[in-house]
PDB file of N, CA and C in Angstrom:
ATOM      1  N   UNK A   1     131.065   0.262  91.048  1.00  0.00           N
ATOM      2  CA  UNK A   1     130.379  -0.853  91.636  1.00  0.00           C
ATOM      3  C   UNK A   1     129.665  -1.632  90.536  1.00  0.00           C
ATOM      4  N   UNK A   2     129.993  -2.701  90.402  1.00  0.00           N
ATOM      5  CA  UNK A   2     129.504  -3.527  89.206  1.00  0.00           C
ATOM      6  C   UNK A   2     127.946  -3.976  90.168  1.00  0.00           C
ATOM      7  N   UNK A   3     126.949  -3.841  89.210  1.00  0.00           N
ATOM      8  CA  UNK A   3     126.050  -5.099  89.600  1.00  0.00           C
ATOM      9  C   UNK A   3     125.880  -6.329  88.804  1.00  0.00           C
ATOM     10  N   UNK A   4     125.404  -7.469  89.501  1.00  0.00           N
ATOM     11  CA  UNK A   4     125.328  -8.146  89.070  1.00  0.00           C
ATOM     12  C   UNK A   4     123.875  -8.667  88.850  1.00  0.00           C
ATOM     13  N   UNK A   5     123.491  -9.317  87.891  1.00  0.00           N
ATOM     14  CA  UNK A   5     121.842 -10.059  87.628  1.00  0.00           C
ATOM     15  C   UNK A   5     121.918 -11.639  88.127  1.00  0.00           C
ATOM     16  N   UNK A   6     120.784 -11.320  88.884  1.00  0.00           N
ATOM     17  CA  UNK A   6     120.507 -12.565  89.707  1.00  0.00           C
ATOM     18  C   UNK A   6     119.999 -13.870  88.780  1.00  0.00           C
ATOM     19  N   UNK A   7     120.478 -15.371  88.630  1.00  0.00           N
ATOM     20  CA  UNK A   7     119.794 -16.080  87.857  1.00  0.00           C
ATOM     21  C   UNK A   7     119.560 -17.162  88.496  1.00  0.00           C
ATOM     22  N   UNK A   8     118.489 -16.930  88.049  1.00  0.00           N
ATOM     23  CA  UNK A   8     117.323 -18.687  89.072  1.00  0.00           C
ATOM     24  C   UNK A   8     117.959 -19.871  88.230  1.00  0.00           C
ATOM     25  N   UNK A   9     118.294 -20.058  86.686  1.00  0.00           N
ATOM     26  CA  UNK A   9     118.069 -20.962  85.914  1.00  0.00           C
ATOM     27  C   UNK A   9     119.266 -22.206  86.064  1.00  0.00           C
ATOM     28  N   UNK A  10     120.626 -21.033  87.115  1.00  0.00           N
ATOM     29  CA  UNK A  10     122.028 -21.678  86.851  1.00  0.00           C
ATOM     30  C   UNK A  10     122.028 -22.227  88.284  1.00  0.00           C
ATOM     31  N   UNK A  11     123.030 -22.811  87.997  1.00  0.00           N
ATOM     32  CA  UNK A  11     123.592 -23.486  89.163  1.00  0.00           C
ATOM     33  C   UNK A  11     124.572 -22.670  90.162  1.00  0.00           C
ATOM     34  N   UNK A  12     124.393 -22.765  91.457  1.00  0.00           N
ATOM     35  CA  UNK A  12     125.226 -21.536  92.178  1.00  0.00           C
ATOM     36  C   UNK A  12     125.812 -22.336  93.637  1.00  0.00           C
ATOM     37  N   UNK A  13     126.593 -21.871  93.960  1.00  0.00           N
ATOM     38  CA  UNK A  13     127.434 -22.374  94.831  1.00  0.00           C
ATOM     39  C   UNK A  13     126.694 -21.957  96.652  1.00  0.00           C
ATOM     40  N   UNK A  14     126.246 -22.772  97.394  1.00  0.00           N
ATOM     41  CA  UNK A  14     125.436 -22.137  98.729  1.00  0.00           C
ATOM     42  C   UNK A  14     126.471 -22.274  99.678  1.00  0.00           C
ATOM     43  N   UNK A  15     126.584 -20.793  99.730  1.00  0.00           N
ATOM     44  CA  UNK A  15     127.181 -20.324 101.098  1.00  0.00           C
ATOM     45  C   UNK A  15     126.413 -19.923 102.510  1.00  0.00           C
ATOM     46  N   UNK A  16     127.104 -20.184 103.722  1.00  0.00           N
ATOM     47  CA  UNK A  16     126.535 -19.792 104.764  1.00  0.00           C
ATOM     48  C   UNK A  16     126.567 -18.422 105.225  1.00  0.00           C
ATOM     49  N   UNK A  17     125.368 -17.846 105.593  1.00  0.00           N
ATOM     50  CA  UNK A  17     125.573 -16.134 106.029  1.00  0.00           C
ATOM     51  C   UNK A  17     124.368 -16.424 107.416  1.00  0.00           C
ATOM     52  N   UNK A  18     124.712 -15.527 108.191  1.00  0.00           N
ATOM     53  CA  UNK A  18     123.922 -15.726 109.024  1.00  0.00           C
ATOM     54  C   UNK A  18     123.464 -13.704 109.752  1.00  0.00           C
ATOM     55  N   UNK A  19     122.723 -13.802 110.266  1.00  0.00           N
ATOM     56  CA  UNK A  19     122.158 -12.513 110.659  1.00  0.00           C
ATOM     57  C   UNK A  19     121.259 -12.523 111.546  1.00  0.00           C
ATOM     58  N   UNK A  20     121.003 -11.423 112.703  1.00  0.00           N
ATOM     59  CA  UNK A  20     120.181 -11.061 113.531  1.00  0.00           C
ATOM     60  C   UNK A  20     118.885 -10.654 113.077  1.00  0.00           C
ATOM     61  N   UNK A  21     117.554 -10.754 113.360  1.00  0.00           N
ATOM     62  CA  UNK A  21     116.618 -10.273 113.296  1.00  0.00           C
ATOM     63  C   UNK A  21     115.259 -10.346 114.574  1.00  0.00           C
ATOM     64  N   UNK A  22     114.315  -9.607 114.571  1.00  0.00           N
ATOM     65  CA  UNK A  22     113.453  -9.931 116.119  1.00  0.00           C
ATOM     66  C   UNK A  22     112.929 -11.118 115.867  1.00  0.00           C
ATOM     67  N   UNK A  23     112.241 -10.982 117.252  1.00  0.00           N
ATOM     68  CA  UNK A  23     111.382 -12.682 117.144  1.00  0.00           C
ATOM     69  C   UNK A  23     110.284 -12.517 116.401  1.00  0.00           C
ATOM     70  N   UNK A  24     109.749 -11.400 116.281  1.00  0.00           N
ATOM     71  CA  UNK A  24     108.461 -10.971 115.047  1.00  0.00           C
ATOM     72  C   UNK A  24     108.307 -11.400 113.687  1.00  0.00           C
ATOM     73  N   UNK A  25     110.262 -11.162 112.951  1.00  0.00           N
ATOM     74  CA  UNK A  25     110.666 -11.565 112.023  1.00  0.00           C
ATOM     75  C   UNK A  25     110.581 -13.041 111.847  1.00  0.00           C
ATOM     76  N   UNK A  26     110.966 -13.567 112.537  1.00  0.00           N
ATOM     77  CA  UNK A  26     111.120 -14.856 112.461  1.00  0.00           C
ATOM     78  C   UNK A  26     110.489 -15.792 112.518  1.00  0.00           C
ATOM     79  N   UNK A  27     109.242 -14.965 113.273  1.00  0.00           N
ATOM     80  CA  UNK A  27     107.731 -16.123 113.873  1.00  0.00           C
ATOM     81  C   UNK A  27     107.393 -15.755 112.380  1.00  0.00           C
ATOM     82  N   UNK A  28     106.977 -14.896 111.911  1.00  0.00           N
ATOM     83  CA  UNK A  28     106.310 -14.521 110.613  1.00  0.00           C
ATOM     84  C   UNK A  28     107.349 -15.668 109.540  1.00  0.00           C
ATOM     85  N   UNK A  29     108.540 -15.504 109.435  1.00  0.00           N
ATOM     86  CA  UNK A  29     108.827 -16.440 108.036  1.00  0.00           C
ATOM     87  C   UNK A  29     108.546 -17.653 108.607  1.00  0.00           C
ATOM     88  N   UNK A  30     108.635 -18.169 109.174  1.00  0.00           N
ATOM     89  CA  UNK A  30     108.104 -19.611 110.114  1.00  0.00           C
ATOM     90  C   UNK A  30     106.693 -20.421 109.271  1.00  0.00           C
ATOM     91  N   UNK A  31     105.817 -18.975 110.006  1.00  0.00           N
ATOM     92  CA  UNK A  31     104.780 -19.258 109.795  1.00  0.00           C
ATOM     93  C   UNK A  31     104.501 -19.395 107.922  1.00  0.00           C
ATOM     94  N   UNK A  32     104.849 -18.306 107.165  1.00  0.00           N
ATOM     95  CA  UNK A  32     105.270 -18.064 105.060  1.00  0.00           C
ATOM     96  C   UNK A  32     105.571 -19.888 105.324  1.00  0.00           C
ATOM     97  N   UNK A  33     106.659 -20.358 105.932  1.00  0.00           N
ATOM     98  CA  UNK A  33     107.115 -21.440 105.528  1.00  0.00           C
ATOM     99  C   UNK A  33     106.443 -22.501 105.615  1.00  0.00           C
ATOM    100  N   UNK A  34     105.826 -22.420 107.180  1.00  0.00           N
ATOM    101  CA  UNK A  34     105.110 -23.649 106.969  1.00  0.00           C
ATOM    102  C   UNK A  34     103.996 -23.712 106.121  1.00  0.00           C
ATOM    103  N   UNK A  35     103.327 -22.776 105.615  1.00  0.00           N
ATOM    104  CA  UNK A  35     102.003 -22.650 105.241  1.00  0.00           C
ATOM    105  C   UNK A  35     102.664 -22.956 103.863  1.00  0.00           C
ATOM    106  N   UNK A  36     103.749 -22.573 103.340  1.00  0.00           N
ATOM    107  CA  UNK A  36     103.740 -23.050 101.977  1.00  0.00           C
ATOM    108  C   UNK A  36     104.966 -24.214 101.807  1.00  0.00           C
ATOM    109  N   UNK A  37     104.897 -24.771 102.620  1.00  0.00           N
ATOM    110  CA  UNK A  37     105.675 -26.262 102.987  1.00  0.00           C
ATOM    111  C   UNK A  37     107.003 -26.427 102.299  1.00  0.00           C
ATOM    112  N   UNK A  38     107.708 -25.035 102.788  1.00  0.00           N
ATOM    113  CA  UNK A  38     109.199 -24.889 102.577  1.00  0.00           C
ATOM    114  C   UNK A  38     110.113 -24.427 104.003  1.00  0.00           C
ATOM    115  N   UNK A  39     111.466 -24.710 103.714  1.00  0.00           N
ATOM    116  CA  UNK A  39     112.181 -24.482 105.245  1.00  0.00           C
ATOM    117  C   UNK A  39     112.207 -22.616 105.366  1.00  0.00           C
ATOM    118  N   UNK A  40     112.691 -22.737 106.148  1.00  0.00           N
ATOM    119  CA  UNK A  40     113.188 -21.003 106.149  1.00  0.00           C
ATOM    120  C   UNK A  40     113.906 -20.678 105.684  1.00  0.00           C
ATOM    121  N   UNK A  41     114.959 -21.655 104.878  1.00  0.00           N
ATOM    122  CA  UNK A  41     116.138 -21.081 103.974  1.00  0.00           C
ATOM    123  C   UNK A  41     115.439 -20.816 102.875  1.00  0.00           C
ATOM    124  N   UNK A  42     114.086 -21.426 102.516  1.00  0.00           N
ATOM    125  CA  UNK A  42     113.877 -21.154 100.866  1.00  0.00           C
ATOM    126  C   UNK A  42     113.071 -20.213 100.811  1.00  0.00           C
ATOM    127  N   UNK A  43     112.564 -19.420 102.113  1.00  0.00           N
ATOM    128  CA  UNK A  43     111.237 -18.738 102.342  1.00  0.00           C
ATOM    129  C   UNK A  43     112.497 -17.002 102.399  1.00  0.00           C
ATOM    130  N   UNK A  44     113.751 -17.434 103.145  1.00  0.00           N
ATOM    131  CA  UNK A  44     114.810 -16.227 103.254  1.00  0.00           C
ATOM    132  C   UNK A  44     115.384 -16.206 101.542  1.00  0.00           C
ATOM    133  N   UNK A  45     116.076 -16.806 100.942  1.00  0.00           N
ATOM    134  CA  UNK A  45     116.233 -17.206  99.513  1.00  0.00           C
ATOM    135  C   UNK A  45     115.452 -16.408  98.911  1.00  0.00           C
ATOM    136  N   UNK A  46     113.965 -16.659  98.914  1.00  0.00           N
ATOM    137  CA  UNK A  46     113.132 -15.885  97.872  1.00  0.00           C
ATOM    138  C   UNK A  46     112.651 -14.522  98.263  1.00  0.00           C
ATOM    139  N   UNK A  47     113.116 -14.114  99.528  1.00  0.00           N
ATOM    140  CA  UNK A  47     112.866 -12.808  99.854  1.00  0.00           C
ATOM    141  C   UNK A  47     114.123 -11.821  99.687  1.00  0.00           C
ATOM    142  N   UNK A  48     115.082 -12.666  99.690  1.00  0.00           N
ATOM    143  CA  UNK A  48     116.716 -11.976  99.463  1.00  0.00           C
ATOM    144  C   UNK A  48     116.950 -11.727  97.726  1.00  0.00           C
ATOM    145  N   UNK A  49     116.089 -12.653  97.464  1.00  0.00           N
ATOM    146  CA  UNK A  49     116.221 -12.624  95.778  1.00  0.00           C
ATOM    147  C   UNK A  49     115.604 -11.254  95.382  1.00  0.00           C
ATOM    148  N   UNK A  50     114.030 -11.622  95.408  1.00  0.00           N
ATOM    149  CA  UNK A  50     113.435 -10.387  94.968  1.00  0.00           C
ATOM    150  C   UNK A  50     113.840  -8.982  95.768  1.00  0.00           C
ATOM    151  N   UNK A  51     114.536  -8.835  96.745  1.00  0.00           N
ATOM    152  CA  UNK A  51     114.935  -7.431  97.301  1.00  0.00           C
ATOM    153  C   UNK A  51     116.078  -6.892  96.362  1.00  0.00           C
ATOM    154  N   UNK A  52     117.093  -8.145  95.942  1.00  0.00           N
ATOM    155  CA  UNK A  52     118.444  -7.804  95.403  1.00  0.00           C
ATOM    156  C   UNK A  52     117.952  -7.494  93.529  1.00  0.00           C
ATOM    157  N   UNK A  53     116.761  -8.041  93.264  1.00  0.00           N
ATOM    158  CA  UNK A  53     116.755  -8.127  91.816  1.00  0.00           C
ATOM    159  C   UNK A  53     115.853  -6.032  91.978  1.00  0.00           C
ATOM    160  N   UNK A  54     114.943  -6.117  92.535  1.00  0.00           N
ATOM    161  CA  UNK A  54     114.289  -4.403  93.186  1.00  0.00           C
ATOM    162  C   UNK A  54     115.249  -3.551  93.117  1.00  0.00           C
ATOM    163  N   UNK A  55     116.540  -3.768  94.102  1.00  0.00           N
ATOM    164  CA  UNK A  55     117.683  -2.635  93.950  1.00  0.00           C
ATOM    165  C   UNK A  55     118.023  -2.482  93.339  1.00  0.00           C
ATOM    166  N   UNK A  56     118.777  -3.637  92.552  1.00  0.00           N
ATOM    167  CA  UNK A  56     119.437  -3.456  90.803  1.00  0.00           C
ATOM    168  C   UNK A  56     118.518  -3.297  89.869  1.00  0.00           C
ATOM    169  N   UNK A  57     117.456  -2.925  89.802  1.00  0.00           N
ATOM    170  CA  UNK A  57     116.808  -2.573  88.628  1.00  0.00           C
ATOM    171  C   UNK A  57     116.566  -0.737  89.229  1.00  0.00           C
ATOM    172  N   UNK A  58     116.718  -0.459  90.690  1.00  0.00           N
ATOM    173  CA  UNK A  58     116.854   0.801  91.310  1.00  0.00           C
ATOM    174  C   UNK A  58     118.050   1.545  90.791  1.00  0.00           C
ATOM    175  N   UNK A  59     119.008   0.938  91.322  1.00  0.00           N
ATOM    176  CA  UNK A  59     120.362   1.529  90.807  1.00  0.00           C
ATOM    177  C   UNK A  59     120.691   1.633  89.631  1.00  0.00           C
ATOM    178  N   UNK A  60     120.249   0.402  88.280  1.00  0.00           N
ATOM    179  CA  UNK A  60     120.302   0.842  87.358  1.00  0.00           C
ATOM    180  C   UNK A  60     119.187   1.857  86.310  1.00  0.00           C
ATOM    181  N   UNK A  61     118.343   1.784  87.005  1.00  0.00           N
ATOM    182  CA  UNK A  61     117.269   3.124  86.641  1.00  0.00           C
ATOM    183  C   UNK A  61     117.718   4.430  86.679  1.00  0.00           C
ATOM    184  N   UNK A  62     118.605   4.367  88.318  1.00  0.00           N
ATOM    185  CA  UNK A  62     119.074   5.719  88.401  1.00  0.00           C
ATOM    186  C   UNK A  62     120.322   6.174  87.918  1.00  0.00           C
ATOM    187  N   UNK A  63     121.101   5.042  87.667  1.00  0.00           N
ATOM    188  CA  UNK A  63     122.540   5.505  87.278  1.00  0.00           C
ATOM    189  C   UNK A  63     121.590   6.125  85.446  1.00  0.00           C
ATOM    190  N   UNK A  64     120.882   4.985  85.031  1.00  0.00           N
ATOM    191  CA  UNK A  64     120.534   5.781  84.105  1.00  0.00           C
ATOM    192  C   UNK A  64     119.954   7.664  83.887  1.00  0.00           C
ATOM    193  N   UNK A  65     118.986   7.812  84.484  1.00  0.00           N
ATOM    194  CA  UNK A  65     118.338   8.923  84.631  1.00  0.00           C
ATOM    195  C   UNK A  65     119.741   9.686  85.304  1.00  0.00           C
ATOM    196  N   UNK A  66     120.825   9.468  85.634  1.00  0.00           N
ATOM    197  CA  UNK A  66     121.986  10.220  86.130  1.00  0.00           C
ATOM    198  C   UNK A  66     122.574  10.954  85.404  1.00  0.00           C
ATOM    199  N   UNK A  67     123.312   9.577  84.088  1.00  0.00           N
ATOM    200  CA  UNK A  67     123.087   9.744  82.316  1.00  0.00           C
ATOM    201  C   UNK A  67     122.966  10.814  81.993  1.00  0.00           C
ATOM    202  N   UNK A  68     121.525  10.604  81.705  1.00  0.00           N
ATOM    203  CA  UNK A  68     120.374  11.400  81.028  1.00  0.00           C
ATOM    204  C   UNK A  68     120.943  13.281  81.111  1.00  0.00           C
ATOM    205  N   UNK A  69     120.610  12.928  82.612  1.00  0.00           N
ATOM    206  CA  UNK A  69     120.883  14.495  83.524  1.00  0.00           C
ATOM    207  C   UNK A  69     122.099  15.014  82.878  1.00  0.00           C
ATOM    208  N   UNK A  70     123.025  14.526  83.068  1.00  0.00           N
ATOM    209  CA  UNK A  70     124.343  14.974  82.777  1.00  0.00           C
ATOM    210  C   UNK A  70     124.689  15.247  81.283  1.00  0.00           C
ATOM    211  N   UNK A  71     124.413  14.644  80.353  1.00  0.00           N
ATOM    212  CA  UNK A  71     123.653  14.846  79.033  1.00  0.00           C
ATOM    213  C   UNK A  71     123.296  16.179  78.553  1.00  0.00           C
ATOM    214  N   UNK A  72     122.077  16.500  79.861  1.00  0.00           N
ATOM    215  CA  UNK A  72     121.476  17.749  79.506  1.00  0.00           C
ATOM    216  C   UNK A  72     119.866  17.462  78.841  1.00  0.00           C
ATOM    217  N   UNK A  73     119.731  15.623  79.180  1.00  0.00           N
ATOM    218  CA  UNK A  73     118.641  16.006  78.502  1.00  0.00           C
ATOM    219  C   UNK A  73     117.226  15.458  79.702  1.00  0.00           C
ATOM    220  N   UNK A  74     116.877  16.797  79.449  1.00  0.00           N
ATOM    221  CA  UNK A  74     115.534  17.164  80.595  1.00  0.00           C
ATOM    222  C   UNK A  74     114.647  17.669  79.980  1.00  0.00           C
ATOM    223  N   UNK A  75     113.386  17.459  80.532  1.00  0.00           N
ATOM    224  CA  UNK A  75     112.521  17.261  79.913  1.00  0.00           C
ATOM    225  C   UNK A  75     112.096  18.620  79.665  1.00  0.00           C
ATOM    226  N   UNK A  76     111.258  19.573  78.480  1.00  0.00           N
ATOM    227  CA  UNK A  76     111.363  20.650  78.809  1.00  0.00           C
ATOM    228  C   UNK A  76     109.729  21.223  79.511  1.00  0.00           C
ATOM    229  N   UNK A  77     109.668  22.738  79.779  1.00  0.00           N
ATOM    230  CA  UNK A  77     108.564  22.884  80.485  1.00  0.00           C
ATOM    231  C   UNK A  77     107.148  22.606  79.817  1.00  0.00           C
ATOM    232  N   UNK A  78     107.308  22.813  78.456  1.00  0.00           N
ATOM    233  CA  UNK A  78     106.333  22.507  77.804  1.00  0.00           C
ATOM    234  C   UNK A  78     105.784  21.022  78.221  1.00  0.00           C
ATOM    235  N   UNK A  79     106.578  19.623  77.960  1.00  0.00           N
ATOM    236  CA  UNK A  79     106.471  18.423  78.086  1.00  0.00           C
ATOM    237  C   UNK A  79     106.110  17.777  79.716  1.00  0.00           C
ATOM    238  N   UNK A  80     106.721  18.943  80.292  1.00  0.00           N
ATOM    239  CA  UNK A  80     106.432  18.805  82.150  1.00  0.00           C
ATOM    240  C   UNK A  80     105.215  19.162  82.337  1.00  0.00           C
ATOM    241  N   UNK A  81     104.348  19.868  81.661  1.00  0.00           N
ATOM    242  CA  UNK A  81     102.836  20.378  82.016  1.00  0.00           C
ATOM    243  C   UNK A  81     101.828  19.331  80.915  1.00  0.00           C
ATOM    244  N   UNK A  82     102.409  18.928  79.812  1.00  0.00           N
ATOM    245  CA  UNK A  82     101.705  18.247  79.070  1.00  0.00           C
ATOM    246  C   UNK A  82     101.189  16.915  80.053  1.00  0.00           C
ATOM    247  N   UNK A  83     102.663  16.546  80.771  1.00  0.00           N
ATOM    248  CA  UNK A  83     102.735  15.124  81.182  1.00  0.00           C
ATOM    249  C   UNK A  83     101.629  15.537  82.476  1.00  0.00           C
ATOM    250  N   UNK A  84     101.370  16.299  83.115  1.00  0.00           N
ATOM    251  CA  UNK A  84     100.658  16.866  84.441  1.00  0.00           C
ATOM    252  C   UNK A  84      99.276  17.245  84.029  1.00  0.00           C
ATOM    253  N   UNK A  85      99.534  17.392  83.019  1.00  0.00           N
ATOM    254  CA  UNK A  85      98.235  17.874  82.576  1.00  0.00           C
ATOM    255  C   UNK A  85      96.967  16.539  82.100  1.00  0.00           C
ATOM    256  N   UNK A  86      97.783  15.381  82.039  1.00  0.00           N
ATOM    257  CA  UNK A  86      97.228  13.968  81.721  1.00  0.00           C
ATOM    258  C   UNK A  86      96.291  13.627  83.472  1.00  0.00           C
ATOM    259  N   UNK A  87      96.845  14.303  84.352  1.00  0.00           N
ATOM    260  CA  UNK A  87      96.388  13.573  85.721  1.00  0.00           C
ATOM    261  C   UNK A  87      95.715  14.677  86.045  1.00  0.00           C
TER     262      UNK A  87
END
């Protein structure tokens, strides 16, 4: 599964997607929108953004630390009580 990085700076092609959500959902971005005097596409836009940029920095954290694991390299007990021993 490739990911991809999201970029604000380029130019991108807008497609239509559409989806179910309650009326709770919806009164609430309504309300994000009007208060900051954007439609609901730009108020859904910037909430779809930052969720998709969260996961891919998730997935690639973990594919990393997956890496790591498989490697063999873990941390040892000494360094596990040092780090515990800070809190």
């Amino acid at each position: 599964m490739a990911v991809r990085t999201l970029k604000r700076d380029t130019e991108y092609e807008s497609v239509k997607i559409s989806f179910l959500t309650d009326k709770a959902n919806r009164d609430a971005l309504d309300t994000i929108a009007t208060a900051l005097d954007r439609d609901r596409s730009y108020i859904l836009n910037e909430a779809v953004t930052a969720y998709l940029e969260m996961q891919q920095w998730h997935l690639k954290d973990t594919r990393k630390a997956i890496e790591e694991a498989d490697a063999g390299d873990f941390a040892s007990d000494r360094e596990v009580r040092q780090a515990f021993a800070k809190y």
